[in-house]
C-alpha atoms as a PDB file:
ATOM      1  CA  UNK A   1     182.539 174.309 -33.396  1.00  0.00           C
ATOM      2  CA  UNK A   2     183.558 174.643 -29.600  1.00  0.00           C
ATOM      3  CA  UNK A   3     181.638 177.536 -29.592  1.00  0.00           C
ATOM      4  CA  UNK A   4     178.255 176.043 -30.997  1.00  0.00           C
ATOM      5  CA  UNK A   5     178.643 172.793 -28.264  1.00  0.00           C
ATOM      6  CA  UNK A   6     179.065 175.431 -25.239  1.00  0.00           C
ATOM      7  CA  UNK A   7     175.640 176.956 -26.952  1.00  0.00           C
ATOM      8  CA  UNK A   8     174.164 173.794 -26.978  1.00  0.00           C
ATOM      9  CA  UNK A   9     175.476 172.797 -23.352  1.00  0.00           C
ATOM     10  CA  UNK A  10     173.818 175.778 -21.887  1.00  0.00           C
ATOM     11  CA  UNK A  11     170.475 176.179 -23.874  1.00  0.00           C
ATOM     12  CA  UNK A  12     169.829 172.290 -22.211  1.00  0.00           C
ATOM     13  CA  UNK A  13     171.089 173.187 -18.958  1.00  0.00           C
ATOM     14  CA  UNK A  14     168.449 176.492 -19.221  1.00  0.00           C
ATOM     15  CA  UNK A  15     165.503 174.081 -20.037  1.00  0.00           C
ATOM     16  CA  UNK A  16     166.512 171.545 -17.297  1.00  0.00           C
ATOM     17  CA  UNK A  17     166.792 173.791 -14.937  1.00  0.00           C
ATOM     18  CA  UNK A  18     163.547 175.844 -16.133  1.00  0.00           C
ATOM     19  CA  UNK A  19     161.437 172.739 -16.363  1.00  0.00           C
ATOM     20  CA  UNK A  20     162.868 171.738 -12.807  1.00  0.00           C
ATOM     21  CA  UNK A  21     161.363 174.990 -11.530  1.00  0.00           C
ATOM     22  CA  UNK A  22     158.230 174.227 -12.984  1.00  0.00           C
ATOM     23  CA  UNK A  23     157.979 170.776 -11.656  1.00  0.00           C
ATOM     24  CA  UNK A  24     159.295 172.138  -7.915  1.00  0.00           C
ATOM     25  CA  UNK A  25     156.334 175.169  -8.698  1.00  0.00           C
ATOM     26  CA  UNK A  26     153.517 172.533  -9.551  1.00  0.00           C
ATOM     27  CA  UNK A  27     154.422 170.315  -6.143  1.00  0.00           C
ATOM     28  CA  UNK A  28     154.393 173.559  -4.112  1.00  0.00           C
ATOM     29  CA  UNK A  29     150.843 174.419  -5.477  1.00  0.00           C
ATOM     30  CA  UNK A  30     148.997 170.956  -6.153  1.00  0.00           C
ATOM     31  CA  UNK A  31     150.388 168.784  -3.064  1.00  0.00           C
ATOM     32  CA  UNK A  32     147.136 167.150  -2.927  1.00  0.00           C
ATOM     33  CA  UNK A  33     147.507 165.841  -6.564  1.00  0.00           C
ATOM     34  CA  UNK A  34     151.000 164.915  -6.000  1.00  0.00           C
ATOM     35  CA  UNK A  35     150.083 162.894  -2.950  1.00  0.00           C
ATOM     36  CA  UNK A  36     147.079 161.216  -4.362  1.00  0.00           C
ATOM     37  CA  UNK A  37     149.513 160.058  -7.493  1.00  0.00           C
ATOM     38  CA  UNK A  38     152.212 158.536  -4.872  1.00  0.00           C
ATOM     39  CA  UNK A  39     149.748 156.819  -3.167  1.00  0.00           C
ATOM     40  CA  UNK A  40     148.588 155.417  -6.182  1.00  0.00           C
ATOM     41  CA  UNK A  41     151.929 154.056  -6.935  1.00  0.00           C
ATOM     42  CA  UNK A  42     153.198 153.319  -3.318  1.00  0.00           C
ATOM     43  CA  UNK A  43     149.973 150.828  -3.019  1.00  0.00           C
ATOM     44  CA  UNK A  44     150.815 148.971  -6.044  1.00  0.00           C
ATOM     45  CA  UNK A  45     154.255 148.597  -5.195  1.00  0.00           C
ATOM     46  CA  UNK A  46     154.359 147.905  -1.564  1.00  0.00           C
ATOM     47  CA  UNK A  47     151.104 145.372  -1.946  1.00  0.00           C
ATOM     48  CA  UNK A  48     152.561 142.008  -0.899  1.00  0.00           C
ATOM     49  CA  UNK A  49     151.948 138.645  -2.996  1.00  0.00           C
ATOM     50  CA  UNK A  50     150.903 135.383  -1.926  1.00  0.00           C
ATOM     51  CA  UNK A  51     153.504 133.016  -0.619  1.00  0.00           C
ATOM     52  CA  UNK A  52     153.016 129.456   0.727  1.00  0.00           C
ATOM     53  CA  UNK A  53     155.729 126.740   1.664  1.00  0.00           C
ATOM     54  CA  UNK A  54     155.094 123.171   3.010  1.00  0.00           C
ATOM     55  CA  UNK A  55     157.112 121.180   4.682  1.00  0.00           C
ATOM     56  CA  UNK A  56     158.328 117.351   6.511  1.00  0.00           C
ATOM     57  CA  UNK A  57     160.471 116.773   8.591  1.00  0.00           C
ATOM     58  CA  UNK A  58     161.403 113.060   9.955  1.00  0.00           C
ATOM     59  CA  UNK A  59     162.429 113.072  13.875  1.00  0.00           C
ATOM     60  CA  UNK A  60     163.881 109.771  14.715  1.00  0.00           C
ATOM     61  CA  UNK A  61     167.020 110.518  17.312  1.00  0.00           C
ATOM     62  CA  UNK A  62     165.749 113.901  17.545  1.00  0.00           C
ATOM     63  CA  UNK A  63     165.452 114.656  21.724  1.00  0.00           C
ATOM     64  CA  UNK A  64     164.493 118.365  21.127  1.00  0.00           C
ATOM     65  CA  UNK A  65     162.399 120.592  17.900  1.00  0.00           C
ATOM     66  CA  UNK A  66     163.772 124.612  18.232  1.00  0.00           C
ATOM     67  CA  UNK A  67     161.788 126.757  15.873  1.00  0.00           C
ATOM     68  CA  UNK A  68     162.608 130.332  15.943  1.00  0.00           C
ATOM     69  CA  UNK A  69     161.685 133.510  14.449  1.00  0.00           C
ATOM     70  CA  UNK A  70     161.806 137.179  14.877  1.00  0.00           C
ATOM     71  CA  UNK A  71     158.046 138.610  13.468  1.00  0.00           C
ATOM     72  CA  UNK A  72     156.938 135.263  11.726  1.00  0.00           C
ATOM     73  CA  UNK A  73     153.722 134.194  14.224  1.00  0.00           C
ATOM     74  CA  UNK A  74     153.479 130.780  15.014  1.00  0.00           C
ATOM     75  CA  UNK A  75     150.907 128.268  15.407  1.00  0.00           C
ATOM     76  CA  UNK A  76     151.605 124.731  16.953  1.00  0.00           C
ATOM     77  CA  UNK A  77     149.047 122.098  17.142  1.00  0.00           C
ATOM     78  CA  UNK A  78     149.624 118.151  17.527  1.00  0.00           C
ATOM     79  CA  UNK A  79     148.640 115.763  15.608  1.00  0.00           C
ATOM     80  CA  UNK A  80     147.783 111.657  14.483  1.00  0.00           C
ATOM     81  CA  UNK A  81     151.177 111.276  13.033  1.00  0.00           C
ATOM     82  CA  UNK A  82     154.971 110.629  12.984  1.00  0.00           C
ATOM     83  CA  UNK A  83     157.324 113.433  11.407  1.00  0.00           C
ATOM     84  CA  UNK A  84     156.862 117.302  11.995  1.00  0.00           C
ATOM     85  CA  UNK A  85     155.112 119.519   9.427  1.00  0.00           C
ATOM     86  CA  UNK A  86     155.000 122.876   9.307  1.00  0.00           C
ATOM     87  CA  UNK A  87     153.193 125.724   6.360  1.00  0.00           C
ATOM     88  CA  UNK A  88     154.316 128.862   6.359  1.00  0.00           C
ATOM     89  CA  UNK A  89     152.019 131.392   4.268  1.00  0.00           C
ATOM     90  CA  UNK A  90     151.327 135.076   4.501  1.00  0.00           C
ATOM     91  CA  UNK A  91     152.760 138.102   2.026  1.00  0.00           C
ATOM     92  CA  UNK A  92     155.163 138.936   0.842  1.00  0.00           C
ATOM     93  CA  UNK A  93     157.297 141.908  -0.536  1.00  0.00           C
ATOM     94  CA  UNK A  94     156.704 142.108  -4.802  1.00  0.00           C
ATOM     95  CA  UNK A  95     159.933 140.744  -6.932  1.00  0.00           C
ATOM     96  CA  UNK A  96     161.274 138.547  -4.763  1.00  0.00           C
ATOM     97  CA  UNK A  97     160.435 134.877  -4.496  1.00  0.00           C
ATOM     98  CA  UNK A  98     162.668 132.880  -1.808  1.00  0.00           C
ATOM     99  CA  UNK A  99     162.687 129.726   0.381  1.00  0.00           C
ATOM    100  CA  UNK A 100     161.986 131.113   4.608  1.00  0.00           C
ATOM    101  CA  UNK A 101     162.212 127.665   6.267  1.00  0.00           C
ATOM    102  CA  UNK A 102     165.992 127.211   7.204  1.00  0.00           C
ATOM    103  CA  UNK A 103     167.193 123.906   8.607  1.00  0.00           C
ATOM    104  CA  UNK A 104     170.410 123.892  10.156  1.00  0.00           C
ATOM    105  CA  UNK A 105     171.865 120.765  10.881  1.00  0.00           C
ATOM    106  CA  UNK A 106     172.684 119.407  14.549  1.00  0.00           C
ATOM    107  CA  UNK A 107     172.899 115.885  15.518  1.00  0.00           C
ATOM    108  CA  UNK A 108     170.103 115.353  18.116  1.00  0.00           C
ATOM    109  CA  UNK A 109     168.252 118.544  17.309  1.00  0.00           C
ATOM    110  CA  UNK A 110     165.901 119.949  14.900  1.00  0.00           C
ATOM    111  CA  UNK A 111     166.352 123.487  14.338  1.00  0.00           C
ATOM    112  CA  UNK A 112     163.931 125.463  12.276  1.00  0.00           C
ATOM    113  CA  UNK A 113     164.262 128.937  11.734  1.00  0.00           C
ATOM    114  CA  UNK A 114     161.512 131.025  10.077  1.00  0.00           C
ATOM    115  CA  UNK A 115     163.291 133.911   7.814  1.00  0.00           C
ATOM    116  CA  UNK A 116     161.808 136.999   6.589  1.00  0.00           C
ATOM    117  CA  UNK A 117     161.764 138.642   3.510  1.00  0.00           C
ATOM    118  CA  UNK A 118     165.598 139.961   2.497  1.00  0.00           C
ATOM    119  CA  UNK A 119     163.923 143.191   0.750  1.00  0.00           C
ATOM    120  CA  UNK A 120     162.872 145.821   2.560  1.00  0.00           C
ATOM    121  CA  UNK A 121     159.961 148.193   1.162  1.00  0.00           C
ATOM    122  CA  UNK A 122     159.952 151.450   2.234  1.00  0.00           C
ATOM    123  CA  UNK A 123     158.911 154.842   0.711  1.00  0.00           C
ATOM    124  CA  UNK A 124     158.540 158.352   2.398  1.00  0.00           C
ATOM    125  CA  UNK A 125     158.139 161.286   0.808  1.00  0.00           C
ATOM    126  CA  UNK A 126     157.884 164.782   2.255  1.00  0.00           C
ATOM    127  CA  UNK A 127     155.989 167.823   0.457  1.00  0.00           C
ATOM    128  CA  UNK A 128     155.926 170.821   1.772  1.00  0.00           C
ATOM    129  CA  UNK A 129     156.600 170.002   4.902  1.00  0.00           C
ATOM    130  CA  UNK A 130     153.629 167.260   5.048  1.00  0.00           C
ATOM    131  CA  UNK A 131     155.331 163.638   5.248  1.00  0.00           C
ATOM    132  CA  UNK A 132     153.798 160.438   4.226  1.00  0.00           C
ATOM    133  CA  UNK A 133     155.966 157.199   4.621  1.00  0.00           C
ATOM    134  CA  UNK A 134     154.228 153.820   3.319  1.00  0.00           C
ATOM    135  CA  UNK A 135     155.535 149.726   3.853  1.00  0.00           C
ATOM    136  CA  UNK A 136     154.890 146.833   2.670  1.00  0.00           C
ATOM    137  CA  UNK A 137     152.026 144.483   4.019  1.00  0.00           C
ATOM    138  CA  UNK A 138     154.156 141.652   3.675  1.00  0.00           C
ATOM    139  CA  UNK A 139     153.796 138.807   6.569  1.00  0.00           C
ATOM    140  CA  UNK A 140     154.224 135.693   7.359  1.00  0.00           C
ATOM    141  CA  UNK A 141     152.630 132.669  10.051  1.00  0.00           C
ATOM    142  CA  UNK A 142     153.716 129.157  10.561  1.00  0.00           C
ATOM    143  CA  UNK A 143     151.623 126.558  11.328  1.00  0.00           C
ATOM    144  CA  UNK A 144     153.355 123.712  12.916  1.00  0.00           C
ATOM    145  CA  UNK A 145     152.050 120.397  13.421  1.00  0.00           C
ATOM    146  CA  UNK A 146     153.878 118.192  15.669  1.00  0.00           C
ATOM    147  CA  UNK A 147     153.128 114.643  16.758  1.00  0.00           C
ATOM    148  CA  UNK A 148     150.942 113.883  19.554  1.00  0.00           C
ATOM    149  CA  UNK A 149     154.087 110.670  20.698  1.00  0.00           C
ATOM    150  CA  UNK A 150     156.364 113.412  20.443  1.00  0.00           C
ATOM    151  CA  UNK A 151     157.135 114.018  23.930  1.00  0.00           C
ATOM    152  CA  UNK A 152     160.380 115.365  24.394  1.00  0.00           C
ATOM    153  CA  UNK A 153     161.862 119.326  24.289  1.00  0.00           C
ATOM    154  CA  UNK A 154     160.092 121.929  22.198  1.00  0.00           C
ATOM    155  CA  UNK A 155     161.763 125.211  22.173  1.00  0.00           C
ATOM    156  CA  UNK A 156     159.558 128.023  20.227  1.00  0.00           C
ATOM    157  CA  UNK A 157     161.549 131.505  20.301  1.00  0.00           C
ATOM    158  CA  UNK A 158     160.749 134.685  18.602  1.00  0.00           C
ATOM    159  CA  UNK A 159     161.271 138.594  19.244  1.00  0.00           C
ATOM    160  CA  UNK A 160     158.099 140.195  17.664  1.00  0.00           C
ATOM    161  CA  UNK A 161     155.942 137.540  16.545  1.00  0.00           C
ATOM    162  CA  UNK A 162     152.940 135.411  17.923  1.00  0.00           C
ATOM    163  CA  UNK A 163     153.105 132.121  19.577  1.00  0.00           C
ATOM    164  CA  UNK A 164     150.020 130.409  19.880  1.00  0.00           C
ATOM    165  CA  UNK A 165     149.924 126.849  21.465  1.00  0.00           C
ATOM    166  CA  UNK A 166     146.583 124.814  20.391  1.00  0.00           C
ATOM    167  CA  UNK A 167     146.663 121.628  22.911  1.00  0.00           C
ATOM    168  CA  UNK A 168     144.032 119.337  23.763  1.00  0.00           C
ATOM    169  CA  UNK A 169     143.101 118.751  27.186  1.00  0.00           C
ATOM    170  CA  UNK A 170     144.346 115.356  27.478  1.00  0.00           C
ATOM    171  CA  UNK A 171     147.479 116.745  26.835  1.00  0.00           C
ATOM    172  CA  UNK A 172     150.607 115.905  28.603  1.00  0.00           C
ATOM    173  CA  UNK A 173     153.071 118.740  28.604  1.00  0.00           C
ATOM    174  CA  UNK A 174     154.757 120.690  31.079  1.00  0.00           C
ATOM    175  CA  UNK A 175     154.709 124.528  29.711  1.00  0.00           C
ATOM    176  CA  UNK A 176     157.252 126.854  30.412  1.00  0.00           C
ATOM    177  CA  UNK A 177     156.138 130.483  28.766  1.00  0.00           C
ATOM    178  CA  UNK A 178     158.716 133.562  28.859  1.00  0.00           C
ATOM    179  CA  UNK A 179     157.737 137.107  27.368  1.00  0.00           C
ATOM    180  CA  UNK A 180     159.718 140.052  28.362  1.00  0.00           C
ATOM    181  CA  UNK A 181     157.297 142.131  27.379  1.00  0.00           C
ATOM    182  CA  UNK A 182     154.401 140.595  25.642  1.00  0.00           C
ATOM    183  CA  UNK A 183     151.264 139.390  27.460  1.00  0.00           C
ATOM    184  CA  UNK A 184     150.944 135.502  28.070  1.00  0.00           C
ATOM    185  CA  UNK A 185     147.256 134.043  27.753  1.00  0.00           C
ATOM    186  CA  UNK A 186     146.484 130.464  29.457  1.00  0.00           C
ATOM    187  CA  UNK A 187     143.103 129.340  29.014  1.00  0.00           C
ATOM    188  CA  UNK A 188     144.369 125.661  28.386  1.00  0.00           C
ATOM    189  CA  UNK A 189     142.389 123.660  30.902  1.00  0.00           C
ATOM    190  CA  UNK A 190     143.859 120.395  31.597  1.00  0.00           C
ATOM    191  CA  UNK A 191     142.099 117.008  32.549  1.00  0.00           C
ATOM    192  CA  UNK A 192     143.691 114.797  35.248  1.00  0.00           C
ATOM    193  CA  UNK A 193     145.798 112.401  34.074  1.00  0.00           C
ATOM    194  CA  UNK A 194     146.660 109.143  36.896  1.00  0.00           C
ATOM    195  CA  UNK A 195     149.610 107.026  36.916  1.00  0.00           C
ATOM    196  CA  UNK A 196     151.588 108.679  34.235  1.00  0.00           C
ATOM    197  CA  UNK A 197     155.182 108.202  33.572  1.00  0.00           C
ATOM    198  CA  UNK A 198     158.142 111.110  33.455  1.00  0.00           C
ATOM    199  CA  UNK A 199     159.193 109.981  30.077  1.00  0.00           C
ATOM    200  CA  UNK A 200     155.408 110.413  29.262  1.00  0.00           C
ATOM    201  CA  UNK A 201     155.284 113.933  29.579  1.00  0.00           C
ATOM    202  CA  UNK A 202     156.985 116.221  27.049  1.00  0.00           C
ATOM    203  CA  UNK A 203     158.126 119.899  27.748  1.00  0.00           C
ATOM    204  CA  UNK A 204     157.311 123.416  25.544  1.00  0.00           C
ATOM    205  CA  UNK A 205     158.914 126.270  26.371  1.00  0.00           C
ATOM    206  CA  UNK A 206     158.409 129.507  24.792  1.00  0.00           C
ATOM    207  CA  UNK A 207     159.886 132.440  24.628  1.00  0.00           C
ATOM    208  CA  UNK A 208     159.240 136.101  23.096  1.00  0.00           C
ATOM    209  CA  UNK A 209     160.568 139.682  23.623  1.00  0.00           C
ATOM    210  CA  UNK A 210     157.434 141.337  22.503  1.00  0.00           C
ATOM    211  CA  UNK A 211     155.565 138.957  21.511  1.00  0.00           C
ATOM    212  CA  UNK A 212     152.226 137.389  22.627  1.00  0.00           C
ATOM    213  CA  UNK A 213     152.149 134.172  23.759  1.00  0.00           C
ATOM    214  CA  UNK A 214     148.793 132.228  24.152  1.00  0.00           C
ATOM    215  CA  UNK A 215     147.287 128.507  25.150  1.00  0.00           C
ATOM    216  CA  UNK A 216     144.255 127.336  24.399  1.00  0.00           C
ATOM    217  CA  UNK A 217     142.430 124.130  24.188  1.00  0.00           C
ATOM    218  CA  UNK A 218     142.602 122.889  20.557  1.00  0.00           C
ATOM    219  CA  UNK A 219     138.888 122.023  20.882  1.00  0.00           C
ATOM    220  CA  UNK A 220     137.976 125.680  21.008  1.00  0.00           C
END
């Protein structure tokens, strides 16, 4: 009986091991069909789906707004209003469905921080020597409305992604922008403004390590 199992045992590790060789000899000789067929898959798999989130935020006793981010783009605009919303849409990765707007809780400050996907898709694959590595499309913008009476501290910081500042010329805030090694763009042109108060004007500073920062009239 021992006998006829070791039999067995080896006659299926002879037709793995032969069918491996004839898989390994296939890939050797048709590397164009076996690439074709993995990007076939990779695309399905990697191709982000459509996320959107909306929300409000109240800011009574709130003296500053922080929103940060490490790729997420940003887009802040003012607005007729009274609390702070912001929509975050974009991509992203297949299978997993989450919540990327994170309030943490401080007593005079609204903190906002823009998440990215957990997952991270990534495939490479290397045939005869020829290498093809594929990622997801997956990404994300906020677009931040904030109100136009709102005229304390803004803080906006974010490694990699894109700050863009949509004022209207009327408006009345002193801009502080910081890249380490993005570019900065200021085409805001601002009109005049006589006899205005210090508690009038409001302050936006942003920052970015890579990221572009620009300013522009929201007119435009």
């Amino acid at each position: 009986m021992l006998k006829k199992l070791l039999l067995a045992a080896a006659a299926l590790f002879f037709i793995l091991a032969g069918s491996l060789m004839l898989l390994m000899g296939y890939v050797f000789n048709n590397p164009g069909t076996v690439f074709n067929a993995f990007n076939s898959v990779a695309d399905r798999f990697l191709q982000g789906q459509t996320h959107e989130e909306n929300e409000e935020f109240f800011l009574q006793g709130m003296d500053e707004i922080l929103i940060s981010s490490r790729t997420v783009d940003v887009d802040l605009r003012t607005y007729n209003g009274s609390t702070l919303k912001i929509r975050l849409s974009g991509k992203v990765p297949r299978f997993e469905e989450g919540r990327y707007i994170q309030q943490t809780a401080e007593q005079s400050r609204l903190h906002l921080e823009l998440l990215e996907p957990l997952a991270s898709h990534w495939i490479q694959m290397n045939v005869n020597g020829q290498e093809l590595s594929k990622s997801t499309d997956s990404h994300l913008k906020a677009e931040v409305y904030v109100p136009e009476t709102f005229k304390k501290q803004i803080r906006i910081e974010t490694r990699e992604g894109h700050v863009t500042l949509r004022l209207p010329p009327t408006t009345l805030y002193e801009l502080d922008l910081q890249s380490i090694s993005g570019p900065i763009d200021n085409s805001l042109k601002q009109e005049p403004v006589a006899g205005v108060e210090p508690a009038e004007v409001g302050r936006i500073q942003v920052q970015t390590v890579e990221g572009p920062i620009t300013v522009e009239s929201a007119l435009e």
